[in-house]
N, C-alpha and C. Protein backbone atom coordinates (compact mmCIF):
# COMPACT_ATOMS: atom_id res chain seq x y z
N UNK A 1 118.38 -79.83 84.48
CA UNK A 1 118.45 -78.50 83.90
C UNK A 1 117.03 -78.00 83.67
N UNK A 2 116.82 -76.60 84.30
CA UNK A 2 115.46 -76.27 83.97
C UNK A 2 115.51 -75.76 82.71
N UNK A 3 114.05 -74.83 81.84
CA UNK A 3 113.43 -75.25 81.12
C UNK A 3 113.48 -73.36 81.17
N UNK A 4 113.58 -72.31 80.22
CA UNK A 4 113.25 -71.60 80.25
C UNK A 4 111.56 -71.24 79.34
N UNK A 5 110.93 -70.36 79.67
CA UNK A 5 109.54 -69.85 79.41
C UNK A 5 109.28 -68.42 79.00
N UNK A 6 109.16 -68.00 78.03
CA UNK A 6 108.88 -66.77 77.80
C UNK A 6 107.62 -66.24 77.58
N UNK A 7 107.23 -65.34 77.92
CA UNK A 7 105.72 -64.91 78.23
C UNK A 7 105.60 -63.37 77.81
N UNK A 8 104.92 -63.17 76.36
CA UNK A 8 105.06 -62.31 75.93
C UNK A 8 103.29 -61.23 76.10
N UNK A 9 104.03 -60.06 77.01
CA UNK A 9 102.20 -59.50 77.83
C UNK A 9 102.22 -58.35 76.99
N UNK A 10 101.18 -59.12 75.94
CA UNK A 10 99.77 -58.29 75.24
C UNK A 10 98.99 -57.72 75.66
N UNK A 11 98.09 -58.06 76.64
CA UNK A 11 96.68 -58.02 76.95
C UNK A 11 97.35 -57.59 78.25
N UNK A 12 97.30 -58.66 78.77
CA UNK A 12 97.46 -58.47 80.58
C UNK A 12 98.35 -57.90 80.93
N UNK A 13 98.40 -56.88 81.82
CA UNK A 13 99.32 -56.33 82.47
C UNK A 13 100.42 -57.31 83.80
N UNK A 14 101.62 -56.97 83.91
CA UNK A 14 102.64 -57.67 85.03
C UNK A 14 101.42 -58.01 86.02
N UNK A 15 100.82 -56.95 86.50
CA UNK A 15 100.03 -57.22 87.67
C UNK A 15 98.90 -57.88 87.85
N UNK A 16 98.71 -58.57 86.35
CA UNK A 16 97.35 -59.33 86.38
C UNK A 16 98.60 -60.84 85.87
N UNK A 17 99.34 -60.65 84.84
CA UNK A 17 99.91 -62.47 84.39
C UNK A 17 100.71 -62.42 85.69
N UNK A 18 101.24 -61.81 86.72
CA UNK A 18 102.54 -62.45 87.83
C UNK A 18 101.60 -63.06 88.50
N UNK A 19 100.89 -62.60 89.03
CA UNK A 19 99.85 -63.44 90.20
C UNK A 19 99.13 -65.13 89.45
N UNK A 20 98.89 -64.95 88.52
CA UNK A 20 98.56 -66.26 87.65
C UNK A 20 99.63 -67.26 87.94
N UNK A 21 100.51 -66.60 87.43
CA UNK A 21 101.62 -67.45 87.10
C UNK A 21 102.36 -67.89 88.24
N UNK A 22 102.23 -66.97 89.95
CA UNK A 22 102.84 -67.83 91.18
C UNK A 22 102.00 -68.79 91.27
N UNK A 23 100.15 -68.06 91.25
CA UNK A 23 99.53 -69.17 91.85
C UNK A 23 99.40 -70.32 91.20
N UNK A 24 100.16 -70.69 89.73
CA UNK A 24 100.16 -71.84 89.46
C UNK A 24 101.22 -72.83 90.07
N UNK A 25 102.60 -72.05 90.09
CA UNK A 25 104.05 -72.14 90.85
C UNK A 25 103.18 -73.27 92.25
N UNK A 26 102.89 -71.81 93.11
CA UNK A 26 102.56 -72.50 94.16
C UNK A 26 101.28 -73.86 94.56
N UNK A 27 100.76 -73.89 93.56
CA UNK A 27 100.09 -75.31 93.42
C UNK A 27 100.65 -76.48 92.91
N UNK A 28 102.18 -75.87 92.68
CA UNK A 28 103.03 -77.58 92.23
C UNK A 28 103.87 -77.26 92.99
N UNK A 29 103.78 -76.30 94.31
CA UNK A 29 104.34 -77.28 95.52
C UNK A 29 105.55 -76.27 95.81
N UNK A 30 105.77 -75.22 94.69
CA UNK A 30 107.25 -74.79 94.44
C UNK A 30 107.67 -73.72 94.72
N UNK A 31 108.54 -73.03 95.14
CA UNK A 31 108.91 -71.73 95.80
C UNK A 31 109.60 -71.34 94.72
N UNK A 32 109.39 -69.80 95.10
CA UNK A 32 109.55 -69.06 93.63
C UNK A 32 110.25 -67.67 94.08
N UNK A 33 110.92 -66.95 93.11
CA UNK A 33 112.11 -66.19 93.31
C UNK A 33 111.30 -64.93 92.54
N UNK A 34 111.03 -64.02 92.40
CA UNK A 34 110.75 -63.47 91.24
C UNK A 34 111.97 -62.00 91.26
N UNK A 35 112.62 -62.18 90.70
CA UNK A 35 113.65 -61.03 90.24
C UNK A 35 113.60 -60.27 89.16
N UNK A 36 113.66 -58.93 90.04
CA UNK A 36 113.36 -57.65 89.81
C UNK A 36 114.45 -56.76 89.01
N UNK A 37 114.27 -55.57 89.02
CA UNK A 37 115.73 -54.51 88.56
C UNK A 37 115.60 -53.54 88.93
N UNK A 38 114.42 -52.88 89.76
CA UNK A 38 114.25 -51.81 90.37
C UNK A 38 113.32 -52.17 91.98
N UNK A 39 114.47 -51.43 92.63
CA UNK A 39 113.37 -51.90 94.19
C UNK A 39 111.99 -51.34 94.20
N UNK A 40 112.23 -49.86 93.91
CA UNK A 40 110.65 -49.37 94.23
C UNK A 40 109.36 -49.78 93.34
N UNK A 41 109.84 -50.43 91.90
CA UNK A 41 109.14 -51.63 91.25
C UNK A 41 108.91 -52.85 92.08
N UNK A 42 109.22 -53.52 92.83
CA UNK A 42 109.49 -54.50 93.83
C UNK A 42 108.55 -54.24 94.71
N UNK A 43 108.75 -53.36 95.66
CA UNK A 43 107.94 -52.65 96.66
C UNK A 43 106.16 -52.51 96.17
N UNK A 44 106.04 -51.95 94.62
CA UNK A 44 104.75 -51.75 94.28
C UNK A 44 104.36 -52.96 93.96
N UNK A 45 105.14 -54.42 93.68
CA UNK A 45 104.68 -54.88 93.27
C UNK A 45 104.02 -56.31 95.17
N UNK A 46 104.75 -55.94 95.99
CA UNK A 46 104.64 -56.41 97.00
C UNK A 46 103.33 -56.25 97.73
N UNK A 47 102.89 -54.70 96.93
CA UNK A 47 101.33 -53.97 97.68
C UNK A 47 100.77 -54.84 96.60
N UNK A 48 100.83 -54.56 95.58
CA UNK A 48 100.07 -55.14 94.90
C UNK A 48 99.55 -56.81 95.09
N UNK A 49 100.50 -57.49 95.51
CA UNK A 49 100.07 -58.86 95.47
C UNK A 49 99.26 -59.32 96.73
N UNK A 50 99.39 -58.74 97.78
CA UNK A 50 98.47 -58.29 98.97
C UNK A 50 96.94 -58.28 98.36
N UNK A 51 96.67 -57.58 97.48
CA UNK A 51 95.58 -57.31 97.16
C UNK A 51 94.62 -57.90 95.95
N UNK A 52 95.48 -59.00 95.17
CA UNK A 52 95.10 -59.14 93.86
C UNK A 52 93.92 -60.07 93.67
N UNK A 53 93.69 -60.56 95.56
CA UNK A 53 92.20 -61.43 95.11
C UNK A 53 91.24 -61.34 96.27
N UNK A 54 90.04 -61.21 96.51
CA UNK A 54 88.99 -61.34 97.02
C UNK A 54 89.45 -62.34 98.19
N UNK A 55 89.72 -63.77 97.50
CA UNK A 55 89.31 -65.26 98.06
C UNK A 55 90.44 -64.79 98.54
N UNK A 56 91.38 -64.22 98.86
CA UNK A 56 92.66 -64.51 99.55
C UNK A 56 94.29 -63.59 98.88
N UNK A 57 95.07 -64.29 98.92
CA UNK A 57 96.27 -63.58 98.99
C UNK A 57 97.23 -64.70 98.78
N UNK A 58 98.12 -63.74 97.67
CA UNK A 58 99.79 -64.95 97.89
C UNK A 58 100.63 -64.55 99.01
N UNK A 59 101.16 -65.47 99.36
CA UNK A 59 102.00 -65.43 100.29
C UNK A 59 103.46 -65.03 99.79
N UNK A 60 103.70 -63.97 100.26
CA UNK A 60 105.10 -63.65 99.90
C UNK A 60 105.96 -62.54 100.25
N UNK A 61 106.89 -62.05 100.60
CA UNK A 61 107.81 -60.87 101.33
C UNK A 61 109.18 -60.19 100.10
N UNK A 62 109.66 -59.33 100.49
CA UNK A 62 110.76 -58.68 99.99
C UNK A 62 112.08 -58.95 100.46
N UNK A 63 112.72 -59.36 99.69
CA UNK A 63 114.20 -60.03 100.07
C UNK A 63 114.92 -58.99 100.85
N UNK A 64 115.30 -59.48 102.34
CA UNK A 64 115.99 -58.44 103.28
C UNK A 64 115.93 -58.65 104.31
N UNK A 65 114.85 -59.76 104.70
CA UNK A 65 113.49 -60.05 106.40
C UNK A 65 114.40 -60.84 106.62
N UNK A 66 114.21 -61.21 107.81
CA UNK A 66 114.84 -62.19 108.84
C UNK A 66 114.02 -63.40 108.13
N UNK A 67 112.84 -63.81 107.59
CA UNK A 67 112.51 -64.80 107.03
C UNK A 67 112.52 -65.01 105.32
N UNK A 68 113.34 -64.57 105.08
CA UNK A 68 113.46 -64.90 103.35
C UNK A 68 113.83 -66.21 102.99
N UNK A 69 114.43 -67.13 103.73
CA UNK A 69 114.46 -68.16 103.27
C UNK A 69 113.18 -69.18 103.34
N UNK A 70 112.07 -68.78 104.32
CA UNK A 70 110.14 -69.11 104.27
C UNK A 70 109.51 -68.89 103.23
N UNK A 71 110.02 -68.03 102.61
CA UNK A 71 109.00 -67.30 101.90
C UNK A 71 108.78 -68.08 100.80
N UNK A 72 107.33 -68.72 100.84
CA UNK A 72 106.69 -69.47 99.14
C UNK A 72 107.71 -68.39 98.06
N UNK A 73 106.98 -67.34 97.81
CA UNK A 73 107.46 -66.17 96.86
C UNK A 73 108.59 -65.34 97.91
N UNK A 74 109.59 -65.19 96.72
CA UNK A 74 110.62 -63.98 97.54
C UNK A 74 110.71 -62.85 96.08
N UNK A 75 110.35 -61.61 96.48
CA UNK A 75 110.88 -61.01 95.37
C UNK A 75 111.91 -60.10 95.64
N UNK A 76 112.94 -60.17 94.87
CA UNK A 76 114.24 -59.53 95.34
C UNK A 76 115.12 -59.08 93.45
N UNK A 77 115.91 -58.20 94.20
CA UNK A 77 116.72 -57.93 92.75
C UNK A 77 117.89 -58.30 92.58
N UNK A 78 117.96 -58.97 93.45
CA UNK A 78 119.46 -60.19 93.86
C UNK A 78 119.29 -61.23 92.75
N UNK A 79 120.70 -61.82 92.77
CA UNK A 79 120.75 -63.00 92.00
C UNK A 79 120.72 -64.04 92.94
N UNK A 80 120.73 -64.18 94.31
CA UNK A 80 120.28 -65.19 95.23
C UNK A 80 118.77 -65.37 95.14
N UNK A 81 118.62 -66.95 95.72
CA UNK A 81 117.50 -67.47 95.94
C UNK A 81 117.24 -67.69 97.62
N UNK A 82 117.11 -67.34 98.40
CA UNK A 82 117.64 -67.86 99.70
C UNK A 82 116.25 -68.42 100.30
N UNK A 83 115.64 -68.37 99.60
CA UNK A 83 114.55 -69.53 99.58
C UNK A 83 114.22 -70.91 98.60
N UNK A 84 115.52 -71.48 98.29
CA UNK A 84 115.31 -72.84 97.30
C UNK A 84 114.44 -72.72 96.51
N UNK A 85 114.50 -71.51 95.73
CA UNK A 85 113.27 -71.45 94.53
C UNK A 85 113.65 -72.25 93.73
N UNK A 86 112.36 -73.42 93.33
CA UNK A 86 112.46 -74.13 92.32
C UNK A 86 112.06 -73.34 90.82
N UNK A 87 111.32 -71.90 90.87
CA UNK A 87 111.25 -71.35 89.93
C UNK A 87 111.90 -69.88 90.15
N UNK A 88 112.59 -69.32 88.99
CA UNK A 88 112.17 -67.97 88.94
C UNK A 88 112.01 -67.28 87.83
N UNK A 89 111.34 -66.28 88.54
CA UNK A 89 110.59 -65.33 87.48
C UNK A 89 111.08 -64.17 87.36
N UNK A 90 111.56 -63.65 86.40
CA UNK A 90 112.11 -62.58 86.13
C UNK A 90 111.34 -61.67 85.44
N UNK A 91 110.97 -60.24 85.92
CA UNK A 91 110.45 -59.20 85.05
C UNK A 91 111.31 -57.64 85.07
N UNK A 92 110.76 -56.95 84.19
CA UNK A 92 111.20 -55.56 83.93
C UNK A 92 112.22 -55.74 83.21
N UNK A 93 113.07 -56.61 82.31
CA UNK A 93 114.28 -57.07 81.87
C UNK A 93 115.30 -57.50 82.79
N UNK A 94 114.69 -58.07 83.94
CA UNK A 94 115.97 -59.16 84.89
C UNK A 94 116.70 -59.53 84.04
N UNK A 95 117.82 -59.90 84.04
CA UNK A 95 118.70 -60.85 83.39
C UNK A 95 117.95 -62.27 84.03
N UNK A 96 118.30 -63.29 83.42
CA UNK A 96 118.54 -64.88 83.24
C UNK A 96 119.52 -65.33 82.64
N UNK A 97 120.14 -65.71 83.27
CA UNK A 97 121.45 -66.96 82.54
C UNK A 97 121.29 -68.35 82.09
N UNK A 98 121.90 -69.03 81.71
CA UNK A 98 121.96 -70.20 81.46
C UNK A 98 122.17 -70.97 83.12
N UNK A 99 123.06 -69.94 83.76
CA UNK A 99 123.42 -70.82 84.83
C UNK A 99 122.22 -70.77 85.94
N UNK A 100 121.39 -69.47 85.81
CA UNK A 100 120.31 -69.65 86.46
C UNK A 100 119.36 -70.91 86.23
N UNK A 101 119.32 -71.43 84.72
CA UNK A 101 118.58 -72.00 84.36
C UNK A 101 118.91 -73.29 85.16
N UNK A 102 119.84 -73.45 84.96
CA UNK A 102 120.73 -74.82 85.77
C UNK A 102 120.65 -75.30 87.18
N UNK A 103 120.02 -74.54 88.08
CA UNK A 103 119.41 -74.14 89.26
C UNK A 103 117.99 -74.51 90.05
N UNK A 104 116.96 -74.18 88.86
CA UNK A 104 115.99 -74.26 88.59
C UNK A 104 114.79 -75.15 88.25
N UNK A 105 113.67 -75.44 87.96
CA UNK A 105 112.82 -76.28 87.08
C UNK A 105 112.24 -75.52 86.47
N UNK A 106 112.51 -74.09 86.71
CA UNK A 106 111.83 -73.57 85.15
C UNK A 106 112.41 -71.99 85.69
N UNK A 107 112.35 -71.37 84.63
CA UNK A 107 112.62 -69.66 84.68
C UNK A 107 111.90 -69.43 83.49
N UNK A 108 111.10 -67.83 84.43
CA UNK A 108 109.93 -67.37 83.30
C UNK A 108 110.64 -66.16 83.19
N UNK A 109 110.14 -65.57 81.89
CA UNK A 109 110.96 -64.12 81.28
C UNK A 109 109.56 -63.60 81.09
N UNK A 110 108.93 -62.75 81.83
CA UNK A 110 108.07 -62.17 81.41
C UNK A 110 108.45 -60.50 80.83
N UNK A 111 107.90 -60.15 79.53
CA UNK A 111 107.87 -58.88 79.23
C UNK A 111 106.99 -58.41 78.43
N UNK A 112 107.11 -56.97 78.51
CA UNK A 112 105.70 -56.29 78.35
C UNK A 112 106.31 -56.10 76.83
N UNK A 113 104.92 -56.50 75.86
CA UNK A 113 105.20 -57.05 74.39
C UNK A 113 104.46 -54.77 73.94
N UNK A 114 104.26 -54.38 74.78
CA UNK A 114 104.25 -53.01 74.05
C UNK A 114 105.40 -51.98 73.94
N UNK A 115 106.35 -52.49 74.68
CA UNK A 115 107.89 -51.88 74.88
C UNK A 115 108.70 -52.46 74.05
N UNK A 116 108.77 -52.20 72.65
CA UNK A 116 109.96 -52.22 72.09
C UNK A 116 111.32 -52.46 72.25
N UNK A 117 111.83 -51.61 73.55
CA UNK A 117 113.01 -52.22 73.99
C UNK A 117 112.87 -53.72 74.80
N UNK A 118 112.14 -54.08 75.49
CA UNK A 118 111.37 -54.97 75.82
C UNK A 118 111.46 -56.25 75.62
N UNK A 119 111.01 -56.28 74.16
CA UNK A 119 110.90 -57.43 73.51
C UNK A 119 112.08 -57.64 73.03
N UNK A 120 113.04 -56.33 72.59
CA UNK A 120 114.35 -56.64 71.93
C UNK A 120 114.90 -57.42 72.57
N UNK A 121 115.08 -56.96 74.33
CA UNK A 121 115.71 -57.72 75.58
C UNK A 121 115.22 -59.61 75.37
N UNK A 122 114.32 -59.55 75.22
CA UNK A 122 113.48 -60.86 75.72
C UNK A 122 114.43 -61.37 74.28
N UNK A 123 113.85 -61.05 73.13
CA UNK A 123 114.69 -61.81 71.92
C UNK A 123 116.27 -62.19 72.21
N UNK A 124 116.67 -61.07 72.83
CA UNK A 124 118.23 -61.76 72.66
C UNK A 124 118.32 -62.83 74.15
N UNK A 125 117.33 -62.35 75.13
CA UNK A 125 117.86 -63.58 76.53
C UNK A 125 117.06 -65.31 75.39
N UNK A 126 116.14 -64.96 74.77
CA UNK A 126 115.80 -66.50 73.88
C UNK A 126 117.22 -66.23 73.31
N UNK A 127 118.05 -66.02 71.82
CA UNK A 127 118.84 -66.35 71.79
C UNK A 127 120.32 -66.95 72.54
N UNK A 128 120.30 -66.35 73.67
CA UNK A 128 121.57 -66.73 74.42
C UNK A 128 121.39 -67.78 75.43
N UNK A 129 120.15 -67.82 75.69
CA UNK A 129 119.55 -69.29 76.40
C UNK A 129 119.34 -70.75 75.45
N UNK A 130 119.03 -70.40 74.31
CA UNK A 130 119.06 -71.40 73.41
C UNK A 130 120.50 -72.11 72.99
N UNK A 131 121.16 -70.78 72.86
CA UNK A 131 122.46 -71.13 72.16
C UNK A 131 123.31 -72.08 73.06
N UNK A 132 122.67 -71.87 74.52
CA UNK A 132 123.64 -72.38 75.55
C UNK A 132 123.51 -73.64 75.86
N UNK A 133 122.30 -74.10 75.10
CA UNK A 133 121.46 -75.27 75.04
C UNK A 133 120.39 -75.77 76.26
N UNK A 134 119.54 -74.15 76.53
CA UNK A 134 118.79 -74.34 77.04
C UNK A 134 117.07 -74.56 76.67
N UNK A 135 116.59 -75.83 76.58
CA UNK A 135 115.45 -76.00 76.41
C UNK A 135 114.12 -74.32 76.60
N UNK A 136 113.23 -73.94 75.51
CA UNK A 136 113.02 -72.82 76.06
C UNK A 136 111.19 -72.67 75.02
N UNK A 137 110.70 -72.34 75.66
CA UNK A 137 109.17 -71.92 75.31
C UNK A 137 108.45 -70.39 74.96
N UNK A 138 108.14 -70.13 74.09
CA UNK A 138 107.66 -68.81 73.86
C UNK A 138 106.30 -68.71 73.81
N UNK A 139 105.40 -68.01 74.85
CA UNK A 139 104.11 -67.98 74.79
C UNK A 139 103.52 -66.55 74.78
N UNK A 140 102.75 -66.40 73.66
CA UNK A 140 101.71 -64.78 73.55
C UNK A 140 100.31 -65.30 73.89
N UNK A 141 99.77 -64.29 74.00
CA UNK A 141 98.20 -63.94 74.75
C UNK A 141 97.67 -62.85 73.79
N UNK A 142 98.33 -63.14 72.29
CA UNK A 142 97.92 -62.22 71.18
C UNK A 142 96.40 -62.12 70.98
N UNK A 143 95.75 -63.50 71.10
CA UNK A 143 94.54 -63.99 71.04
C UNK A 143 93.84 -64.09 71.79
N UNK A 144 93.94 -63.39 72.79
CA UNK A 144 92.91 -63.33 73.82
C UNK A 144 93.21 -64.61 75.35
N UNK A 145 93.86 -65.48 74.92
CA UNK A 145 94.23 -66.46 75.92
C UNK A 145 95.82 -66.87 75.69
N UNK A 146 96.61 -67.63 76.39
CA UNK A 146 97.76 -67.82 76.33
C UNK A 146 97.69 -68.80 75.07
N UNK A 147 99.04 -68.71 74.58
CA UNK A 147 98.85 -69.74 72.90
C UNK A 147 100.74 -69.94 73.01
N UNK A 148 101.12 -70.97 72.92
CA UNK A 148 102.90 -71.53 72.81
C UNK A 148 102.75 -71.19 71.41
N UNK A 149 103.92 -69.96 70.83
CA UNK A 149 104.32 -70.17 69.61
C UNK A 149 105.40 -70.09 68.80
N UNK A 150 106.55 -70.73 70.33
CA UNK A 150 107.96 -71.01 69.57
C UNK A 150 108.11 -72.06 70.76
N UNK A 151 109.35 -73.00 69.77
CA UNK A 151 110.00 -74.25 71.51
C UNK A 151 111.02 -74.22 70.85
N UNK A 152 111.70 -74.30 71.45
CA UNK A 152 113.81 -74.71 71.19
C UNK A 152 113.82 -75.92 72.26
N UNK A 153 114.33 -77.17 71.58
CA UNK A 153 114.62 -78.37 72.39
C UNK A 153 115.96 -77.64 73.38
N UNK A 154 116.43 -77.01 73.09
CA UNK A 154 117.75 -76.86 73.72
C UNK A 154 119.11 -77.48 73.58
């Protein structure tokens, strides 16, 4: 059973913590899902990752290609993985389930901690992931760097 992660963005914007957070994904080897709720959010975020470094680029496509099941990163607004993501990442208020969690080695909830509705979302997916007895991590960047400051054993 994976491990849910919550990642609460202070400071950094989606487009600066998502790219962190594949290229750590993809240095433990692991293919990653990141689910969306709006395509043309999806789409910007597809240009965007094209571009987010000098030294290079993540590798990754939009769920729909004849190769989505290749893809290191797939970002899609599906509840399929059709690339054996060992992670996924959910932003803009994706849902996550318990049963996603079950799937997985980890699911990240990232949300933007200046949206009010936002955080409400994120509070109740921690409650209903916990309750379900899913192991789960809460991390802010209140302080200038990432800091864990909740865990539920699950």
């Amino acid at each position: 059973m994976g491990q849910a992660m919550f990642y609460h963005l202070t400071r950094s914007p989606l487009e600066v913590a998502l790219p962190m957070l594949l290229a750590k994904s993809l240095q433990s080897g692991w293919h990653v899902v990141v689910r969306g709720t709006d395509a043309g959010r999806l789409d910007w975020l597809d240009r965007t990752l094209w571009t987010v470094s000098d030294d290079g680029f993540l590798p990754h496509g939009l769920a729909g290609g004849p190769h989505d099941a290749l893809q290191p990163v797939l970002l899609t607004t599906g509840r399929e993985a059709p690339n054996r993501a060992q992670c996924l990442m959910a932003v803009d208020g994706a849902e996550v389930s318990a049963a996603d969690c079950e799937t997985v080695e980890r699911a990240c909830i990232l949300f933007d901690g200046n949206d009010p509705k936002a955080v409400e979302r994120a509070r109740g997916q921690w409650r209903a992931l916990t309750a379900a007895g899913i192991a789960a991590q809460y991390w802010s960047e209140e302080g200038g760097r990432w800091q864990k400051k909740a865990e539920s054993g699950g």
